[in-house]
PDB file of N, CA and C in Angstrom:
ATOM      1  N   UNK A   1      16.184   5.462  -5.517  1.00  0.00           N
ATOM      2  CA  UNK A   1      15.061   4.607  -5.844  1.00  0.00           C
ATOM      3  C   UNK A   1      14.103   5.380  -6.744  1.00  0.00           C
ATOM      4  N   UNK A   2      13.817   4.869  -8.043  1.00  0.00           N
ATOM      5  CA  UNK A   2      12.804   5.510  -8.699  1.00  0.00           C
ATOM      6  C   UNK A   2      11.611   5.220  -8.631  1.00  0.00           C
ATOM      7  N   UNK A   3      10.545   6.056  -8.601  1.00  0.00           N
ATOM      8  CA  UNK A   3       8.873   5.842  -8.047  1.00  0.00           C
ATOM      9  C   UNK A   3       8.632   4.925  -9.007  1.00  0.00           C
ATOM     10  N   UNK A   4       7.213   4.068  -8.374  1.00  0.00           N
ATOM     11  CA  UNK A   4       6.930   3.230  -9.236  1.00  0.00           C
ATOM     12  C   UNK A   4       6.126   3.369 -10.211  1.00  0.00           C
ATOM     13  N   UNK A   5       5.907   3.137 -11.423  1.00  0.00           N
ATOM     14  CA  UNK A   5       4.933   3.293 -12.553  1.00  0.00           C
ATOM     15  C   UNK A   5       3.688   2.301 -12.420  1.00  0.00           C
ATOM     16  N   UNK A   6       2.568   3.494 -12.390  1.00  0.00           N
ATOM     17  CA  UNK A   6       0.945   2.877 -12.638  1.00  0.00           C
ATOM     18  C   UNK A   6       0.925   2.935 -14.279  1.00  0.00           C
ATOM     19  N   UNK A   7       0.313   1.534 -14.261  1.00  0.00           N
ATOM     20  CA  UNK A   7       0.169   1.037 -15.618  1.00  0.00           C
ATOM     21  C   UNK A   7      -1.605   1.319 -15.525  1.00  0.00           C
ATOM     22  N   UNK A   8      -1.991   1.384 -16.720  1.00  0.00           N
ATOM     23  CA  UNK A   8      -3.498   0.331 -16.651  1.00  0.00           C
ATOM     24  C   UNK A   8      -3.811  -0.191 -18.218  1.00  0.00           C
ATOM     25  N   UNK A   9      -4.366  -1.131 -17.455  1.00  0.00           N
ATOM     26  CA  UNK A   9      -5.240  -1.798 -19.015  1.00  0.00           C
ATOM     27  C   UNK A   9      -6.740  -2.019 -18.789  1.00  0.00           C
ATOM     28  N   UNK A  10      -7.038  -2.377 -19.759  1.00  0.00           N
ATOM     29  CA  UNK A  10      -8.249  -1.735 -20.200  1.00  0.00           C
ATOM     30  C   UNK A  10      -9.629  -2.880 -20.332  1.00  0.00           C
ATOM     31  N   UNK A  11     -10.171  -2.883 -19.264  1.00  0.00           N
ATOM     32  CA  UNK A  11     -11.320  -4.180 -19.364  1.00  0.00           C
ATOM     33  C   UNK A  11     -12.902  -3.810 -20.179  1.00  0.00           C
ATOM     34  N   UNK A  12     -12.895  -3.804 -21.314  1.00  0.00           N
ATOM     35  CA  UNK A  12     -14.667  -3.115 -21.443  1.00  0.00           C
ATOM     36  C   UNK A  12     -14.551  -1.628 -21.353  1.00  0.00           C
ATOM     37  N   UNK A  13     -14.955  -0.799 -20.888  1.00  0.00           N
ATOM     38  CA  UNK A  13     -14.746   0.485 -20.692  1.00  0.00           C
ATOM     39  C   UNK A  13     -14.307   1.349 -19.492  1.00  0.00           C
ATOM     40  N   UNK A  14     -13.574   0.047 -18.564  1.00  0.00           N
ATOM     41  CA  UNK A  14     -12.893   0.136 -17.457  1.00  0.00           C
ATOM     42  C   UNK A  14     -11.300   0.078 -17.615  1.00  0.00           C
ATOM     43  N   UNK A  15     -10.855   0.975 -16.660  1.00  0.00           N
ATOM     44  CA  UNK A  15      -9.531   0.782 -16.653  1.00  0.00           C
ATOM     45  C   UNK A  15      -9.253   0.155 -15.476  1.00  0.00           C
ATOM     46  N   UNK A  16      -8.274  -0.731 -15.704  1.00  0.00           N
ATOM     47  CA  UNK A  16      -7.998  -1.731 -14.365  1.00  0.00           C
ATOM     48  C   UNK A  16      -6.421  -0.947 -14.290  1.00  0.00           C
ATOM     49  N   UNK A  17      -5.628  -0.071 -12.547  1.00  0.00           N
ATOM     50  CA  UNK A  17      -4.731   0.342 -12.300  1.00  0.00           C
ATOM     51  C   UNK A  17      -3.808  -0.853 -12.346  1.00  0.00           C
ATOM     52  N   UNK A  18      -2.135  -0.682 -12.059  1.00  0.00           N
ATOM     53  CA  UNK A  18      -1.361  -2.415 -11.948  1.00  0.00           C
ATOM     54  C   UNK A  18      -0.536  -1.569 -11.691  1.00  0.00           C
ATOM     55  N   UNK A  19       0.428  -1.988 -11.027  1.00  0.00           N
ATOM     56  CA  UNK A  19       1.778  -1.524 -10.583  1.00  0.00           C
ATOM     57  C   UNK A  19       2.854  -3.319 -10.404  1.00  0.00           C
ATOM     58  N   UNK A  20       3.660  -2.660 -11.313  1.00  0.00           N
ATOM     59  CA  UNK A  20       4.578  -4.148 -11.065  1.00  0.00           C
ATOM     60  C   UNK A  20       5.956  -3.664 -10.441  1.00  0.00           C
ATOM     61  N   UNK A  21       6.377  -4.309  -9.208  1.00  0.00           N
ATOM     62  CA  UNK A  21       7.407  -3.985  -8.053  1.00  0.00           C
ATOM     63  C   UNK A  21       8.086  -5.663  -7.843  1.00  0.00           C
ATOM     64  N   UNK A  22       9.411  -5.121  -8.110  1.00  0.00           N
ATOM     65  CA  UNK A  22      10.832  -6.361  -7.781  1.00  0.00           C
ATOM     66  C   UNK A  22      10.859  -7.330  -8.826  1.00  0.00           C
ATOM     67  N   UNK A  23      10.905  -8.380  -8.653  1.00  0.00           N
ATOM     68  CA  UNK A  23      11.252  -9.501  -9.641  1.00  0.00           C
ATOM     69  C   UNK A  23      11.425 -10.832  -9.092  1.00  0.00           C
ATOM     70  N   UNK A  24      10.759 -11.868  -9.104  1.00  0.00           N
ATOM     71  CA  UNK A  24      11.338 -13.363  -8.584  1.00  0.00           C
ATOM     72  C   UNK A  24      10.473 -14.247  -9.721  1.00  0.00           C
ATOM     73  N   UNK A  25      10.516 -15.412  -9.324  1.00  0.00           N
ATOM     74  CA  UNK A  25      10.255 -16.523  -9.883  1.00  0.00           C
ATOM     75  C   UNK A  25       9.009 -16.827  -9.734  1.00  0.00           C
ATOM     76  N   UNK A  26       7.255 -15.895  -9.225  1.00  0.00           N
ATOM     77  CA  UNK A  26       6.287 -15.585  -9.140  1.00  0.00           C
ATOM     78  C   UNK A  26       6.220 -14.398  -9.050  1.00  0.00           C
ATOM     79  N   UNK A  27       4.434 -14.468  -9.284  1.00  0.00           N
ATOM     80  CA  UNK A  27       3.798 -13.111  -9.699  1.00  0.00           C
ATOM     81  C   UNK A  27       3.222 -13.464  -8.230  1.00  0.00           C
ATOM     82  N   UNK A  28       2.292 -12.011  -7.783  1.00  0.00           N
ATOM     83  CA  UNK A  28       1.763 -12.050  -6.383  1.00  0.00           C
ATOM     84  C   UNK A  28       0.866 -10.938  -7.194  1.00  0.00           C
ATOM     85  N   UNK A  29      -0.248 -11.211  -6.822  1.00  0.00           N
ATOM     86  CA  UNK A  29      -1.538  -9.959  -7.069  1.00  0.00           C
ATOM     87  C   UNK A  29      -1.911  -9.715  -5.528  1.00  0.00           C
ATOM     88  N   UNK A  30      -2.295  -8.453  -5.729  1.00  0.00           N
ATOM     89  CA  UNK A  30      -3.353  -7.876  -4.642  1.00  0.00           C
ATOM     90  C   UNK A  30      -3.912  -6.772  -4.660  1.00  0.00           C
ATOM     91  N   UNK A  31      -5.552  -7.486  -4.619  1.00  0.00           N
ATOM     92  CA  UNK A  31      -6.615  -6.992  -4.963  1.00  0.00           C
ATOM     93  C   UNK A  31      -7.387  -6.410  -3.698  1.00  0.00           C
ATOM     94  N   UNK A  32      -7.054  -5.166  -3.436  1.00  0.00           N
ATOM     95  CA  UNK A  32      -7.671  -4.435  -2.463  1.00  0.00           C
ATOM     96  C   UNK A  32      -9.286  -4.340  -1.712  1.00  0.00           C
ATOM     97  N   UNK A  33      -9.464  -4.320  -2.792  1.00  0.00           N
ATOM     98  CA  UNK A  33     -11.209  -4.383  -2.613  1.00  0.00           C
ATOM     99  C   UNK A  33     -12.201  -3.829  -4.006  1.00  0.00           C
ATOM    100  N   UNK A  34     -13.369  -3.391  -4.146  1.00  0.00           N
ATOM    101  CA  UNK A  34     -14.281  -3.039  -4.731  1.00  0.00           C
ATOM    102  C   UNK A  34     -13.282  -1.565  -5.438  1.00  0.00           C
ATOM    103  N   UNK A  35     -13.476  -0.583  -4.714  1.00  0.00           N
ATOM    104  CA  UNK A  35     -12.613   0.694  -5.281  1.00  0.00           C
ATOM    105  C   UNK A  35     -11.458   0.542  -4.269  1.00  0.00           C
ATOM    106  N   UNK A  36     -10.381   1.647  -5.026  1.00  0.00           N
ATOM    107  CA  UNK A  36      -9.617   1.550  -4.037  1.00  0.00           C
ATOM    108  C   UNK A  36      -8.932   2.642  -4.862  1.00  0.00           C
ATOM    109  N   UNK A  37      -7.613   3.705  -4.486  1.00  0.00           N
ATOM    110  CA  UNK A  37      -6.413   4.407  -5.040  1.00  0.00           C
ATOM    111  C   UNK A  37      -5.019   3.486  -4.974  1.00  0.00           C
ATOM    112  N   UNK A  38      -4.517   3.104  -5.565  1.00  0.00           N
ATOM    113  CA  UNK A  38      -3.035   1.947  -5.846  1.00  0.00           C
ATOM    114  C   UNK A  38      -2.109   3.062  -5.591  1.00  0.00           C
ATOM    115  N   UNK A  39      -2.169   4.596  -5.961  1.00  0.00           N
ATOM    116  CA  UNK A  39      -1.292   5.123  -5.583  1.00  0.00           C
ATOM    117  C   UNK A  39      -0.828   5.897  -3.491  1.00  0.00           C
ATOM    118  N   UNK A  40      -2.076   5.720  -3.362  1.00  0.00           N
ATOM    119  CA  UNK A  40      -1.930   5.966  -2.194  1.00  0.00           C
ATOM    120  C   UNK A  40      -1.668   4.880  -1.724  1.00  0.00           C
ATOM    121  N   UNK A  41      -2.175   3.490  -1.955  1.00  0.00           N
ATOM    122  CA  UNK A  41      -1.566   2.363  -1.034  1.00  0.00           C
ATOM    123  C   UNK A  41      -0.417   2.283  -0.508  1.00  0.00           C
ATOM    124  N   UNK A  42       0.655   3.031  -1.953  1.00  0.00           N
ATOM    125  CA  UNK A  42       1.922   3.023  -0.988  1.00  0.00           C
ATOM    126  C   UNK A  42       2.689   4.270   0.071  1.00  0.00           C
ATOM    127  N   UNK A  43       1.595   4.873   0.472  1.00  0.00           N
ATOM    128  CA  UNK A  43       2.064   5.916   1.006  1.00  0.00           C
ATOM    129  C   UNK A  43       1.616   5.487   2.723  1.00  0.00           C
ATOM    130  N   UNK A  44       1.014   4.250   2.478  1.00  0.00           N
ATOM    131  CA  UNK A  44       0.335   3.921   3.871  1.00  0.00           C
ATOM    132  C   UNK A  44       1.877   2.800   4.021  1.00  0.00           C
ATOM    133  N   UNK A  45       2.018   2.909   5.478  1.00  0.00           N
ATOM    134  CA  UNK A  45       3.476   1.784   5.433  1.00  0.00           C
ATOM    135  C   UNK A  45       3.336   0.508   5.562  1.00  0.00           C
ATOM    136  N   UNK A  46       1.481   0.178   6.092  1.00  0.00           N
ATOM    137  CA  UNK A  46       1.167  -0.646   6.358  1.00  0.00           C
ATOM    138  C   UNK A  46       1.373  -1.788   5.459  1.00  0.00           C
ATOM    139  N   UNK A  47       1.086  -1.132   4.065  1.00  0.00           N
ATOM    140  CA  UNK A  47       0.838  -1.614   2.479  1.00  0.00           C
ATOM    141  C   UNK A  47       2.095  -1.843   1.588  1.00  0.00           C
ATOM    142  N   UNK A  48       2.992  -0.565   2.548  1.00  0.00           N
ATOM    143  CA  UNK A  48       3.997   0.148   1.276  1.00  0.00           C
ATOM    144  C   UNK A  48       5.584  -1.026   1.288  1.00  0.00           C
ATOM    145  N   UNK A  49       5.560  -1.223  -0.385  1.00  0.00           N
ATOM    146  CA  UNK A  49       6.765  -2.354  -0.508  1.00  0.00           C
ATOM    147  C   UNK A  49       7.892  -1.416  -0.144  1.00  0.00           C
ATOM    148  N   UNK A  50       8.459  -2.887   0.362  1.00  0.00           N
ATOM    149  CA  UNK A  50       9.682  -2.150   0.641  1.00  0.00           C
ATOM    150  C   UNK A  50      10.798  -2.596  -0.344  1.00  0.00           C
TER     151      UNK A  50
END
């Protein structure tokens, strides 16, 4: 399994993190909160795709 790639793009002088995982016939966002680390999310199992 290869790790997943953090993307970001670029809002104003913000960078917004994105990680895109699997493939179907929808998109699914999730927006953690105010701040947050996207890379640690998946180290929690609670969070972490499987």
């Amino acid at each position: 399994m290869r790790p997943i790639e953090t993307r970001y793009a670029l809002s104003g002088d913000v960078r917004i993190a994105y990680q895109v995982v699997g493939q179907g016939s929808f998109d699914l966002v999730f927006v953690p909160g105010f701040i947050s680390n996207l890379d640690l999310h998946l180290e929690d199992e609670a969070t972490a795709v499987c």
